[in-house]
N, C-alpha and C. Protein backbone atom coordinates (compact mmCIF):
# COMPACT_ATOMS: atom_id res chain seq x y z
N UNK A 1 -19.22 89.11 172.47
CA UNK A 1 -20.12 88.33 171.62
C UNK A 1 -20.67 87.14 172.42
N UNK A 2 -22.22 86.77 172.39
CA UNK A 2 -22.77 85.61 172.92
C UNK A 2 -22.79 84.45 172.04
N UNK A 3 -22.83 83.32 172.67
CA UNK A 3 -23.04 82.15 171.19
C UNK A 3 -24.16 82.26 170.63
N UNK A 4 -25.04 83.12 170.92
CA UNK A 4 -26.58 82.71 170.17
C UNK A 4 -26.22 83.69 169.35
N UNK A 5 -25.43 84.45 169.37
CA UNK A 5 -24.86 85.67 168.28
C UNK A 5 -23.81 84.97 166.75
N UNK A 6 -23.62 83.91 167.18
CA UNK A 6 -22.73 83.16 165.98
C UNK A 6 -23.45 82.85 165.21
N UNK A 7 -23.06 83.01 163.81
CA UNK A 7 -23.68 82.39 162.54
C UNK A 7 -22.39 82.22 161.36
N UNK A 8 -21.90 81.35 160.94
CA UNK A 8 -21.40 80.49 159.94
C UNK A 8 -21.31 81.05 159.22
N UNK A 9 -20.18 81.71 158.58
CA UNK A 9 -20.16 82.18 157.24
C UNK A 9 -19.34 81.50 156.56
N UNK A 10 -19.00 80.96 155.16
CA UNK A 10 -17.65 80.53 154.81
C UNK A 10 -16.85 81.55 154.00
N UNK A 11 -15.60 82.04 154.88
CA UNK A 11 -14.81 82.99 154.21
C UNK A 11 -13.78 82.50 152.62
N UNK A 12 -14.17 81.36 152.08
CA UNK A 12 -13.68 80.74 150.66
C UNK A 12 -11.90 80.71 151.07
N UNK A 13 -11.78 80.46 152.24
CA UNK A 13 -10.11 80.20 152.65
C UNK A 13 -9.13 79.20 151.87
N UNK A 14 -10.24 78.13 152.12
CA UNK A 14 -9.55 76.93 150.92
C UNK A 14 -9.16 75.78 152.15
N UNK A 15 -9.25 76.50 153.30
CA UNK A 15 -8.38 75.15 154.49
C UNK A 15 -9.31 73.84 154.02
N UNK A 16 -10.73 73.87 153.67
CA UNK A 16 -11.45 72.55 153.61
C UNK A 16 -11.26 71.72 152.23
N UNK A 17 -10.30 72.39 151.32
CA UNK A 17 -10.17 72.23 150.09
C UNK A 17 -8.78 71.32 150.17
N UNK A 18 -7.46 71.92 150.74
CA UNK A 18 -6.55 71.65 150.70
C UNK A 18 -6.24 70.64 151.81
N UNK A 19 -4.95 69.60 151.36
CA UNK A 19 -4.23 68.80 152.40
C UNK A 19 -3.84 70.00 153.80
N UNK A 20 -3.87 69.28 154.96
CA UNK A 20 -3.08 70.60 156.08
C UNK A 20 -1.79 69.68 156.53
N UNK A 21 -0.76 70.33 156.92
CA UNK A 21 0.26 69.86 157.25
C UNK A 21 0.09 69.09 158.59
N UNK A 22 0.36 68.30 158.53
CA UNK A 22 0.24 66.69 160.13
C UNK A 22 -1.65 65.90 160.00
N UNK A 23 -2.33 66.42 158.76
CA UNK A 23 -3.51 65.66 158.79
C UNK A 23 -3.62 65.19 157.55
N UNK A 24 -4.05 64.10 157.28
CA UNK A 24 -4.80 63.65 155.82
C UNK A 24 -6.49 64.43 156.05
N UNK A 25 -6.81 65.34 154.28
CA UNK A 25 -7.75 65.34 154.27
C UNK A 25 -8.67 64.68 153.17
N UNK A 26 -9.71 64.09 154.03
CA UNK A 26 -11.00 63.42 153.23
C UNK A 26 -12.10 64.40 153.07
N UNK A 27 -12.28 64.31 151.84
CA UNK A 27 -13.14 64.75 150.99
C UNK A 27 -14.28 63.77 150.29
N UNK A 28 -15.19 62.76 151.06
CA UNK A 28 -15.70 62.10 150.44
C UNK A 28 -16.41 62.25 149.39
N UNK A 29 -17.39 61.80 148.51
CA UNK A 29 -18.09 61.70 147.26
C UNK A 29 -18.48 60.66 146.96
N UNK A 30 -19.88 60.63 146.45
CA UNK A 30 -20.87 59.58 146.10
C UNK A 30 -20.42 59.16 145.03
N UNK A 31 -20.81 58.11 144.66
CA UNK A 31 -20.20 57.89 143.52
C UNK A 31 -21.79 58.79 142.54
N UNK A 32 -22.65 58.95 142.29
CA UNK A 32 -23.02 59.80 141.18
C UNK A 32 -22.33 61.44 141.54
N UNK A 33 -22.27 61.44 142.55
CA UNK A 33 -21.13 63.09 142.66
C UNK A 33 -20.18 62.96 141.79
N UNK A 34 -19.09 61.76 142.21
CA UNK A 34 -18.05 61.96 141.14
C UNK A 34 -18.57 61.92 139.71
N UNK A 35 -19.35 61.03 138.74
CA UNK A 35 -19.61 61.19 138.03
C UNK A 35 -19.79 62.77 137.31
N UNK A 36 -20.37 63.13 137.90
CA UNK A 36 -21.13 64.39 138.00
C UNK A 36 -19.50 65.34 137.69
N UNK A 37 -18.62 64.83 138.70
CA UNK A 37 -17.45 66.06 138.77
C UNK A 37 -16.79 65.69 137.77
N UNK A 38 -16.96 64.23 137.78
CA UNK A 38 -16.05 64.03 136.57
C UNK A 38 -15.98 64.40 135.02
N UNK A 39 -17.37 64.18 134.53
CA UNK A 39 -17.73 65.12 133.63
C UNK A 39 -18.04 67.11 132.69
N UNK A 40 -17.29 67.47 134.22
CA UNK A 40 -17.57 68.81 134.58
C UNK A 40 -15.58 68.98 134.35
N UNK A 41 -15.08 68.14 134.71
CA UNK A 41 -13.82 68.32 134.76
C UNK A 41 -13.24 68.15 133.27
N UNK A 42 -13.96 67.10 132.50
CA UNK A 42 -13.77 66.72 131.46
C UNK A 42 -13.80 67.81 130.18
N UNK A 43 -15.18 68.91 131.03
CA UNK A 43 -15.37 69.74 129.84
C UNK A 43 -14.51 70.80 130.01
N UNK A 44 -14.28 71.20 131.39
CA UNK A 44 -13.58 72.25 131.58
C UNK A 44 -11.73 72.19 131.19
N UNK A 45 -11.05 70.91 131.39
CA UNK A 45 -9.89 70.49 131.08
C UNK A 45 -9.00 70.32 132.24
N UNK A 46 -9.97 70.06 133.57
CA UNK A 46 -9.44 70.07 134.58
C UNK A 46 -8.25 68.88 135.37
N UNK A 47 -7.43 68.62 135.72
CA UNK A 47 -6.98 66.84 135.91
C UNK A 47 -7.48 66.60 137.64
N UNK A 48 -8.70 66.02 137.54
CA UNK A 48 -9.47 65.80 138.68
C UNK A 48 -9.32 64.16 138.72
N UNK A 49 -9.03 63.62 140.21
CA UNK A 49 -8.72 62.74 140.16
C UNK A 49 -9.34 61.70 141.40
N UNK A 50 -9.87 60.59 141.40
CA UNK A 50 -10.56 60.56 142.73
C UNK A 50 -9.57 58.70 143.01
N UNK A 51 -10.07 58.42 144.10
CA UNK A 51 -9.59 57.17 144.59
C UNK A 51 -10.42 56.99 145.37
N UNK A 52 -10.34 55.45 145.34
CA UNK A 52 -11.61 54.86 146.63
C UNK A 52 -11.52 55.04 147.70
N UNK A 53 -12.65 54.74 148.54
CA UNK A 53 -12.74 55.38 150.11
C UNK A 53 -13.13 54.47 150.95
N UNK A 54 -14.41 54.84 151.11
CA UNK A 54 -15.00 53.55 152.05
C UNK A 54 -15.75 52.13 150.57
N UNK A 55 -14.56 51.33 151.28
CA UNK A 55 -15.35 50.15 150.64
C UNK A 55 -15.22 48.92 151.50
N UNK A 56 -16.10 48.09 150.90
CA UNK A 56 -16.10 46.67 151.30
C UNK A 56 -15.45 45.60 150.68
N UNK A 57 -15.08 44.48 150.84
CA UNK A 57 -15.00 43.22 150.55
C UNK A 57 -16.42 41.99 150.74
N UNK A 58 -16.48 41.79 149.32
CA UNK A 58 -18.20 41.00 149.23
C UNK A 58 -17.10 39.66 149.41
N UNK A 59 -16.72 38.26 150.09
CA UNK A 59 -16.33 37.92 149.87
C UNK A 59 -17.17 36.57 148.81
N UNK A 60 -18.71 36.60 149.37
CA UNK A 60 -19.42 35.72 148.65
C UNK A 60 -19.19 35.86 147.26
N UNK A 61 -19.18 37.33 146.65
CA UNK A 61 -19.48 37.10 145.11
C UNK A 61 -18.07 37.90 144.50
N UNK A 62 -16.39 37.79 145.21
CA UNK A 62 -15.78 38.39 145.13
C UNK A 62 -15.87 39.95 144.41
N UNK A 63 -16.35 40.61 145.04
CA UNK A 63 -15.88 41.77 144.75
C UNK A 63 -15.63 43.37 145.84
N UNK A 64 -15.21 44.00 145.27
CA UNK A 64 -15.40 45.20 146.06
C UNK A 64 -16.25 46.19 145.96
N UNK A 65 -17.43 46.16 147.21
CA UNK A 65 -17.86 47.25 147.14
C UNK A 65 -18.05 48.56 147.64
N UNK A 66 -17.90 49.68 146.30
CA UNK A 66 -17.71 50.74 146.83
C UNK A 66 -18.71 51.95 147.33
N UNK A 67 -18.36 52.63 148.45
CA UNK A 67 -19.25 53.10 148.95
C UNK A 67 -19.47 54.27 148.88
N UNK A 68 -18.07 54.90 148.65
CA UNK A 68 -17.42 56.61 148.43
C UNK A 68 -16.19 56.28 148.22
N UNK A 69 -15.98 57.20 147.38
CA UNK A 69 -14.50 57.79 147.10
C UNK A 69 -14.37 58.90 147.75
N UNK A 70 -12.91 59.20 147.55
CA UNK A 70 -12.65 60.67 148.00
C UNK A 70 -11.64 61.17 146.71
N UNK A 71 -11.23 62.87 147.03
CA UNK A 71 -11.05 63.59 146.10
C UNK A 71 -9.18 63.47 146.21
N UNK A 72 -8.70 63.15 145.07
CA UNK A 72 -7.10 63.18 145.01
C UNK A 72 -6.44 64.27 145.40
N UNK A 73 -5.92 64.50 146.34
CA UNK A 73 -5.48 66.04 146.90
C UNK A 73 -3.75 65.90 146.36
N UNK A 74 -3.44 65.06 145.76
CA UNK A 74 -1.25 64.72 145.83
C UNK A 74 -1.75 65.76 143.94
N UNK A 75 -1.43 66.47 144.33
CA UNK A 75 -1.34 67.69 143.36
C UNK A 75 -0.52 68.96 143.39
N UNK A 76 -0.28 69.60 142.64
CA UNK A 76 0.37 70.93 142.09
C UNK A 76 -0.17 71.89 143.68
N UNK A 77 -1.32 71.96 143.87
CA UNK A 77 -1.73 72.63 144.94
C UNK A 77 -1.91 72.06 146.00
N UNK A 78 -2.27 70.46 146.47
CA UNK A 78 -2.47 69.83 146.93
C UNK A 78 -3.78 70.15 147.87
N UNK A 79 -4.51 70.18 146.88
CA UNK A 79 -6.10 70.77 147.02
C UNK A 79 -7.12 70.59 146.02
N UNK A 80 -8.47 70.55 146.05
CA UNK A 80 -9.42 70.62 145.40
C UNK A 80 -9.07 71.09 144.14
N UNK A 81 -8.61 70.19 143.11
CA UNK A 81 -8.57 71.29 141.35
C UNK A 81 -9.53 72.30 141.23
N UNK A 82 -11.37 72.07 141.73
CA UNK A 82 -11.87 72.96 141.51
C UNK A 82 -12.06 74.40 142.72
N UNK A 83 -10.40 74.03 143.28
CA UNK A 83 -10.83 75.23 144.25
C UNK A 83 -9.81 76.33 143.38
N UNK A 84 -10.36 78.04 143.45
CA UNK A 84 -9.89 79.09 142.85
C UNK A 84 -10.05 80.16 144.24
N UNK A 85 -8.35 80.66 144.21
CA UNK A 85 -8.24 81.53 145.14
C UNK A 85 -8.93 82.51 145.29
N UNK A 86 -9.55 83.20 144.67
CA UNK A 86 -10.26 84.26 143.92
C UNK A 86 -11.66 83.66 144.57
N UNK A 87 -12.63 83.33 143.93
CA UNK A 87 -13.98 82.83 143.79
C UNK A 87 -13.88 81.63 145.22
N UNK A 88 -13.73 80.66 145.25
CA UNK A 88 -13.11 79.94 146.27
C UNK A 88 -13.67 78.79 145.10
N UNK A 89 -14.91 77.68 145.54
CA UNK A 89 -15.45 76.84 144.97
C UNK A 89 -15.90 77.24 144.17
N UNK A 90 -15.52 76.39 142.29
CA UNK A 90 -15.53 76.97 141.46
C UNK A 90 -16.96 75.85 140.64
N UNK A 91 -17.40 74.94 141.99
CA UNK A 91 -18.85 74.08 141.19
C UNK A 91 -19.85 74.39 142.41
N UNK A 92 -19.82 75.42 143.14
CA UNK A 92 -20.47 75.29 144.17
C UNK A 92 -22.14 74.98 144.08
N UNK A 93 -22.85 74.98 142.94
CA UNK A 93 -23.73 74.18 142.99
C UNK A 93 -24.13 72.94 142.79
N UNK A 94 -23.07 72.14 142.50
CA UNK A 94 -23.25 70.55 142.41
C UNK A 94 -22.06 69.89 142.96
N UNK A 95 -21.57 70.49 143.85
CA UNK A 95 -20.26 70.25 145.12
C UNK A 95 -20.65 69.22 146.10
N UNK A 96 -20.07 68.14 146.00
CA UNK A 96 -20.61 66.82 147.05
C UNK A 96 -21.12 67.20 148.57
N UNK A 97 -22.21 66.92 148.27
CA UNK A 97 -22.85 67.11 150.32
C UNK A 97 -22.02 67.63 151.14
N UNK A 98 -20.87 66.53 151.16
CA UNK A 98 -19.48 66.69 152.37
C UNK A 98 -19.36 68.05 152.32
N UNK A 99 -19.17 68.71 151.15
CA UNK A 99 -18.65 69.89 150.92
C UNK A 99 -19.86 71.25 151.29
N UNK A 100 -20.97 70.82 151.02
CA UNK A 100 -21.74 71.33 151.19
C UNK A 100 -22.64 71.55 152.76
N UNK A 101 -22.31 70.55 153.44
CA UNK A 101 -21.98 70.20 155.13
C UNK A 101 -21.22 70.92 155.82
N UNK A 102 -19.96 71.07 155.48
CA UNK A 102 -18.64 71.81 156.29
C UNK A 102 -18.84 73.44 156.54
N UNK A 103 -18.54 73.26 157.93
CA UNK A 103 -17.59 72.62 158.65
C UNK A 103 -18.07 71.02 159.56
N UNK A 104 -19.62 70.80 159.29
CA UNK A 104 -19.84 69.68 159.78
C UNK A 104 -19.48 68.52 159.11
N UNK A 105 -18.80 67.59 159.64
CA UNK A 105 -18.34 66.10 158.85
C UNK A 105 -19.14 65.10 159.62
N UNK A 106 -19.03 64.02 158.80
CA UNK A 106 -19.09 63.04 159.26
C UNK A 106 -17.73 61.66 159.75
N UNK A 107 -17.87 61.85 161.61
CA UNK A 107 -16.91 61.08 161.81
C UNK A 107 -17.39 59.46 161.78
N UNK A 108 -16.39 58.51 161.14
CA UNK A 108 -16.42 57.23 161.65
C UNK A 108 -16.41 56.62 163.11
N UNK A 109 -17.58 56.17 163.67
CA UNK A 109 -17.38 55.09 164.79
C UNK A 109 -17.09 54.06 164.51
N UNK A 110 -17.30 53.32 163.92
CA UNK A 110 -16.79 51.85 163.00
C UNK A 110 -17.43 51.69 161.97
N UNK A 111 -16.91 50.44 161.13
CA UNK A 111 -17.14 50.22 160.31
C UNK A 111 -18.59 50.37 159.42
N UNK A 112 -19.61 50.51 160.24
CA UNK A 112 -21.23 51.09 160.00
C UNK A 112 -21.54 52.13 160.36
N UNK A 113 -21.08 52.99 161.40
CA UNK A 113 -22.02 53.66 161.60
C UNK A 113 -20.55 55.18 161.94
N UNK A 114 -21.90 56.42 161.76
CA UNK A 114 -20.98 57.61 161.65
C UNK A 114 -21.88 58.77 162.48
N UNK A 115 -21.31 59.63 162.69
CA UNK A 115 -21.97 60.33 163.75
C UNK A 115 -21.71 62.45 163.03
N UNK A 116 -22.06 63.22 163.51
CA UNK A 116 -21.81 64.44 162.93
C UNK A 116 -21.15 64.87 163.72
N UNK A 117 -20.22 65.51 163.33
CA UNK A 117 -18.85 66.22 164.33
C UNK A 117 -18.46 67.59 163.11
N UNK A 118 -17.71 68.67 164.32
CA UNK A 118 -17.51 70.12 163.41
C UNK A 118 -15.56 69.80 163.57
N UNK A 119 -15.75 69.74 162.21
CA UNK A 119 -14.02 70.02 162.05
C UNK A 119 -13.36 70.82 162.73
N UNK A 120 -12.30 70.75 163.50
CA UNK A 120 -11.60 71.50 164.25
C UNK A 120 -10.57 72.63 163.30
N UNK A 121 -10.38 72.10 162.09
CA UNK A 121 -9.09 72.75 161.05
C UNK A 121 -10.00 73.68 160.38
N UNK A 122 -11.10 73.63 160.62
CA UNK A 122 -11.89 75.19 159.98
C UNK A 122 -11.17 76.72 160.52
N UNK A 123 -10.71 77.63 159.44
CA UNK A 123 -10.94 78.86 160.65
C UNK A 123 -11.64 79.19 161.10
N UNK A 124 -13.23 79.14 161.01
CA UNK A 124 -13.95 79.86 161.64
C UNK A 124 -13.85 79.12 162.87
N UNK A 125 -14.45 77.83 163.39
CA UNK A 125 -14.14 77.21 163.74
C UNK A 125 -13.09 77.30 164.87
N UNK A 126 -12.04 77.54 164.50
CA UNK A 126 -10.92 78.49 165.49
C UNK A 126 -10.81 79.20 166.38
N UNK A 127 -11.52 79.99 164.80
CA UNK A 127 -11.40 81.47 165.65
C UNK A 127 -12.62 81.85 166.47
N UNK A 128 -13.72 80.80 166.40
CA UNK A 128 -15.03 80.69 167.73
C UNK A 128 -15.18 79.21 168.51
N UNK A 129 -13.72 78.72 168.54
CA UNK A 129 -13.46 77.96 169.39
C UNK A 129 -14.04 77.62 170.53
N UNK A 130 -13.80 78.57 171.47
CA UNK A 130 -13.88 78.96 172.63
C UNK A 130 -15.81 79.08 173.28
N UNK A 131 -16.41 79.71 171.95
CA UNK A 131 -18.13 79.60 171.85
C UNK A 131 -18.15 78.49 171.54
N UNK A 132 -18.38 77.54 170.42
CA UNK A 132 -18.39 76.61 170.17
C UNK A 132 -18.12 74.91 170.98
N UNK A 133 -17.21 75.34 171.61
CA UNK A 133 -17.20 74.40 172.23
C UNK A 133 -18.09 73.92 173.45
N UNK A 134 -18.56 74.79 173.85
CA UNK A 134 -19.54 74.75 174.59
C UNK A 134 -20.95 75.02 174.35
N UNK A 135 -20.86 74.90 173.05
CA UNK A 135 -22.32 75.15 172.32
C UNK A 135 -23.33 73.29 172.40
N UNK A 136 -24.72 73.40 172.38
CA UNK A 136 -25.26 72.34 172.60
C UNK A 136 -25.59 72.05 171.32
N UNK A 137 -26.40 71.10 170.78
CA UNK A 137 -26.85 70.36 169.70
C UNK A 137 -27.95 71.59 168.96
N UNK A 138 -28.87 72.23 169.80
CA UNK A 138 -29.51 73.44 169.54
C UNK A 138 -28.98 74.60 168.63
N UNK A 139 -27.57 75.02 169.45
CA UNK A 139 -27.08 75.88 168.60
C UNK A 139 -26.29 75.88 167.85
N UNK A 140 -25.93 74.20 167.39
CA UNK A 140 -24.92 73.84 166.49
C UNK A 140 -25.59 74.08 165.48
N UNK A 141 -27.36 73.74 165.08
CA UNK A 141 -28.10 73.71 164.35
C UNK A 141 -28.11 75.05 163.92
N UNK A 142 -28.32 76.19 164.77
CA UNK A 142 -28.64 77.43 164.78
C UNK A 142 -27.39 78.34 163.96
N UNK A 143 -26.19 78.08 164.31
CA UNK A 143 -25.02 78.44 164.05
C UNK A 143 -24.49 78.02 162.53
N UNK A 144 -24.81 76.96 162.54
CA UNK A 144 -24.95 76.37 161.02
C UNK A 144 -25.96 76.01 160.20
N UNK A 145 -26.76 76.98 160.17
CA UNK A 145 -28.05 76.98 159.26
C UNK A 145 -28.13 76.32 158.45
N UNK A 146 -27.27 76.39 157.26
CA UNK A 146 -27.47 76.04 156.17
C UNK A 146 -26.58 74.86 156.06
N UNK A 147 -25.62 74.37 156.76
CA UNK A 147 -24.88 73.46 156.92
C UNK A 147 -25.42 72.33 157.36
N UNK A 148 -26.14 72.49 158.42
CA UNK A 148 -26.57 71.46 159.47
C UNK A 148 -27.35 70.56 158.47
N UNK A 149 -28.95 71.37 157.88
CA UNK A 149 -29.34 70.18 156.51
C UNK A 149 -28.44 69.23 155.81
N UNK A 150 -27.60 69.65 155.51
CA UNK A 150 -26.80 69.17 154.76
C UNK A 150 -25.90 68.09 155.36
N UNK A 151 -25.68 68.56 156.38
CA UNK A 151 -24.82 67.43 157.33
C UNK A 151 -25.64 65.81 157.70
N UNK A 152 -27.07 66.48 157.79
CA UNK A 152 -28.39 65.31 158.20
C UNK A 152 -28.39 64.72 156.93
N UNK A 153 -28.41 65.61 155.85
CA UNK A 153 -28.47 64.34 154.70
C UNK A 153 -27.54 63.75 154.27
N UNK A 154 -26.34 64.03 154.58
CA UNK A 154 -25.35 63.18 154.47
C UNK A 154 -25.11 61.67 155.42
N UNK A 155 -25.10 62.21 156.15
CA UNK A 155 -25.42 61.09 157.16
C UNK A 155 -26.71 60.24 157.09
N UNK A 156 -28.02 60.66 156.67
CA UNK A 156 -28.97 59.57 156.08
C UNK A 156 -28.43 58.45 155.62
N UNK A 157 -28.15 59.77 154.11
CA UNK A 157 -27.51 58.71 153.16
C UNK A 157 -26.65 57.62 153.58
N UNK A 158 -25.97 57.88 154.33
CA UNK A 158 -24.91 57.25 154.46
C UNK A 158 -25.49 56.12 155.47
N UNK A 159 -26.36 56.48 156.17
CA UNK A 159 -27.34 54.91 157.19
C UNK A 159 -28.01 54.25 156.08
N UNK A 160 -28.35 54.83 155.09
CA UNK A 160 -29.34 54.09 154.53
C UNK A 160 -28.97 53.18 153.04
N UNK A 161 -27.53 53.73 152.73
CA UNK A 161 -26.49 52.66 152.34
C UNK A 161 -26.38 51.67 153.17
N UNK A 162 -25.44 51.66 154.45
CA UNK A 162 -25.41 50.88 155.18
C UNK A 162 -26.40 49.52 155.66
N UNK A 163 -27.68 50.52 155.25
CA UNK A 163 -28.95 49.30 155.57
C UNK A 163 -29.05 48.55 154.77
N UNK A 164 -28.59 49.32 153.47
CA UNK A 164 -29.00 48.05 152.35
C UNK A 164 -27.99 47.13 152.05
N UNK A 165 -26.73 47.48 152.31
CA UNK A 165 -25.44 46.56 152.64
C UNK A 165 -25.86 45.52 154.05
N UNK A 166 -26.20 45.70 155.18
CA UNK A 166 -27.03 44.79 156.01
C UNK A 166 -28.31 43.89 155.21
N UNK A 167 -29.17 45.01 154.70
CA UNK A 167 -30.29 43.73 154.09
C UNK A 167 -29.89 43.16 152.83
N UNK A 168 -28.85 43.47 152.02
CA UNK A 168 -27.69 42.20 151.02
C UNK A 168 -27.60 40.94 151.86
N UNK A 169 -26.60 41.06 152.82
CA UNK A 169 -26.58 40.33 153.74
C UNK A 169 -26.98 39.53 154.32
N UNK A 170 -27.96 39.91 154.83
CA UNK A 170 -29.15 39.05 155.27
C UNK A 170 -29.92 38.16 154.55
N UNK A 171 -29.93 38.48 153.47
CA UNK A 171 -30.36 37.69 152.05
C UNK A 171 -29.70 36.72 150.96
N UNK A 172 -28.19 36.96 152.24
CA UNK A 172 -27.46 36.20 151.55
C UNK A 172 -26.94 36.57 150.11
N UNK A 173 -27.45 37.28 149.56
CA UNK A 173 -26.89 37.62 148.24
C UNK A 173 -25.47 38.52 148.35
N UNK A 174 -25.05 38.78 149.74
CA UNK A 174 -23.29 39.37 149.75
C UNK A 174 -22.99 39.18 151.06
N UNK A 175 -21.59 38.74 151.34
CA UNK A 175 -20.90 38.29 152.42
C UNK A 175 -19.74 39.29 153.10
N UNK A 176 -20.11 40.12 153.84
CA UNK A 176 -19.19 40.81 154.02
C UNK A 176 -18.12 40.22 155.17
N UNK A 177 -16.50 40.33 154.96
CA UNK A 177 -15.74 39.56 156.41
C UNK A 177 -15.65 40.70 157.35
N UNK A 178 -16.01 40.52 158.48
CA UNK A 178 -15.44 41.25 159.86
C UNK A 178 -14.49 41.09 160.04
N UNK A 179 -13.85 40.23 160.52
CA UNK A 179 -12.23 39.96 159.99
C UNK A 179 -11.57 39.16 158.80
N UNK A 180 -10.60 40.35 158.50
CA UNK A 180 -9.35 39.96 157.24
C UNK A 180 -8.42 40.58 158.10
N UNK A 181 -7.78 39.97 157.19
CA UNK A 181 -6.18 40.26 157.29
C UNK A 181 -5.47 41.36 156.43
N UNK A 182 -5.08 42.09 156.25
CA UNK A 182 -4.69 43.25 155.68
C UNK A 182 -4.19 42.23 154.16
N UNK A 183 -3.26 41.64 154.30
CA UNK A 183 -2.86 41.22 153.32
C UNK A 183 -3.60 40.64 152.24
N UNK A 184 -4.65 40.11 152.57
CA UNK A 184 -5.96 39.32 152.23
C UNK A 184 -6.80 40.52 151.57
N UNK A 185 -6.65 41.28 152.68
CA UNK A 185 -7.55 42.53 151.76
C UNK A 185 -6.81 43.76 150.48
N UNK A 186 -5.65 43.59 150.75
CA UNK A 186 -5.17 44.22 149.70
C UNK A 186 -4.85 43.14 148.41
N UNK A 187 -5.37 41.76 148.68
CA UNK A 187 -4.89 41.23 147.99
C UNK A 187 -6.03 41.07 146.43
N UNK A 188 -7.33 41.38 148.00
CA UNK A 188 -8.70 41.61 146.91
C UNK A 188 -8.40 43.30 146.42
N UNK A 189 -8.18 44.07 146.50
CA UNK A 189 -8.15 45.07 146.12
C UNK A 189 -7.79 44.91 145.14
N UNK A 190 -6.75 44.34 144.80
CA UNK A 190 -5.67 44.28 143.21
C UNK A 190 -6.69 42.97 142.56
N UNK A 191 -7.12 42.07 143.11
CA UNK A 191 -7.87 41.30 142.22
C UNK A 191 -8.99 41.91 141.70
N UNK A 192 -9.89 41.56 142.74
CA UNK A 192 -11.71 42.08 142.24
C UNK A 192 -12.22 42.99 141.41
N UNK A 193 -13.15 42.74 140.87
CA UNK A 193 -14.00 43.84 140.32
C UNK A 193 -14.65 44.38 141.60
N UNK A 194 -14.58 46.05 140.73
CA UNK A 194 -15.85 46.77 141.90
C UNK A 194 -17.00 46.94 141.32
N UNK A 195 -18.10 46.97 142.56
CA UNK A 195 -19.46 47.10 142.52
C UNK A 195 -19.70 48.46 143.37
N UNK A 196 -20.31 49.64 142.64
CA UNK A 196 -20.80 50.50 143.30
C UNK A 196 -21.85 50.58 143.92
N UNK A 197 -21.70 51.19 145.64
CA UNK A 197 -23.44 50.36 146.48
C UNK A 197 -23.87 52.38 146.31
N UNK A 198 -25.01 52.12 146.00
CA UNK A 198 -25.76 53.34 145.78
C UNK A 198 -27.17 53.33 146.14
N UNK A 199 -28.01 54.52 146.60
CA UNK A 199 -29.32 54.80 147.27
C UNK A 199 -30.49 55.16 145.98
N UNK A 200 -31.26 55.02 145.58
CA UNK A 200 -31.85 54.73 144.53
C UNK A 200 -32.66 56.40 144.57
C-alpha cells in the first residue's frame, strides 16, 4: 500500500470515546454543544455529565471564564454515555467538532494558541503508523477528507475566541493574570461566578 492510497475510515471502536489506560482523555465542547447534548440527554434519560476545561481567571471583574468544557468520562463505562457498542456514536449529527475532527485534535502550545495534531491512540492511526508518519500536510488533508474541515474549524473557532478574550483585554473591560499561584486559582474556582466566552 502507498500513502496516497490511505483514506480514513472510522471503524466506531470507541478508543476516541473512552478513558485509555496511562492517558487522560479530553473530549472538549463548546459550551452551545453542551447545551445542545445536554438537552438530548435529558430527553433520552441519559446521566451525561460535563466539567470545565479551558478557562480563565477575569481577575478585573472576578470571574471565571469559560471557554470549553469537556465530557465526564469517571463512569460505569468510562466513556462517552452516548457511545453504543453496536452503532458506535449514538448523536453523530450534532457531536461536538472535536468529535467530528478525530482523529485530528487540537494540541495546546500555551495558554492561547493550539495547533492540529493526529492522535496517536486512534487505531487506525496505528495501524498506518508507519504511512502516516511520514505523510506531509498535503496528505494529511487528503487522508482525512472529511476530518481535516472539521479540524480547521475547530481551531478557528478556537483563535477567534481567543481574539476576543485579547480584544476584552485590551479594552480593559477583563484582566486576565499570567501568573497565579495555583492556590489563588483554585481559590477563584470555588469562589467566582462563571462567564461563558462564546463566538457569535
Amino acid at each position: 500500500m502507498e500513502l496516497t492510497e490511505l483514506n480514513y475510515e472510522c471503524i466506531k471502536c470507541g478508543t476516541c470515546c473512552h478513558e485509555i489506560f496511562g492517558s487522560k482523555k479530553r473530549i472538549p465542547i463548546y459550551p452551545k454543544e453542551a447545551n445542545k447534548l445536554i438537552e438530548i440527554a435529558k430527553k433520552k434519560g441519559i446521566a451525561f455529565k460535563i466539567i470545565e476545561d479551558l478557562v480563565f481567571p477575569d481577575i478585573l471583574n472576578k470571574k471565571i471564564l469559560v471557554v470549553t468544557y469537556k465530557i465526564r468520562l469517571d463512569n460505569e463505562t468510562q466513556g462517552c454515555p452516548f457511545y453504543d457498542k453496536r452503532n458506535g456514536c449514538t448523536v453523530q449529527e450534532i457531536k461536538p467538532l472535536a468529535c467530528k475532527a478525530y482523529p485530528l485534535a487540537l494540541k495546546q502550545v500555551d495558554a492561547f494558541n493550539f495547533q492540529i495534531s493526529i492522535d496517536p491512540l486512534c487505531n487506525y492511526v496505528i495501524r498506518y503508523y508507519d504511512f502516516l508518519k511520514n505523510a506531509d500536510f498535503n496528505n494529511i488533508k487528503k487522508i482525512f477528507r472529511d476530518e481535516y474541515p472539521k479540524a480547521l474549524e475547530h481551531l478557528k473557532k478556537n483563535k477567534k475566541i481567543m481574539l476576543k478574550i485579547k480584544k476584552l483585554e485590551y479594552k480593559n473591560k477583563i484582566q486576565i493574570s499570567r501568573k497565579i499561584m495555583l492556590d489563588d486559582f483554585n481559590k477563584y474556582l470555588n469562589e467566582w461566578e462563571r462567564e461563558e466566552i462564546t463566538t457569535n
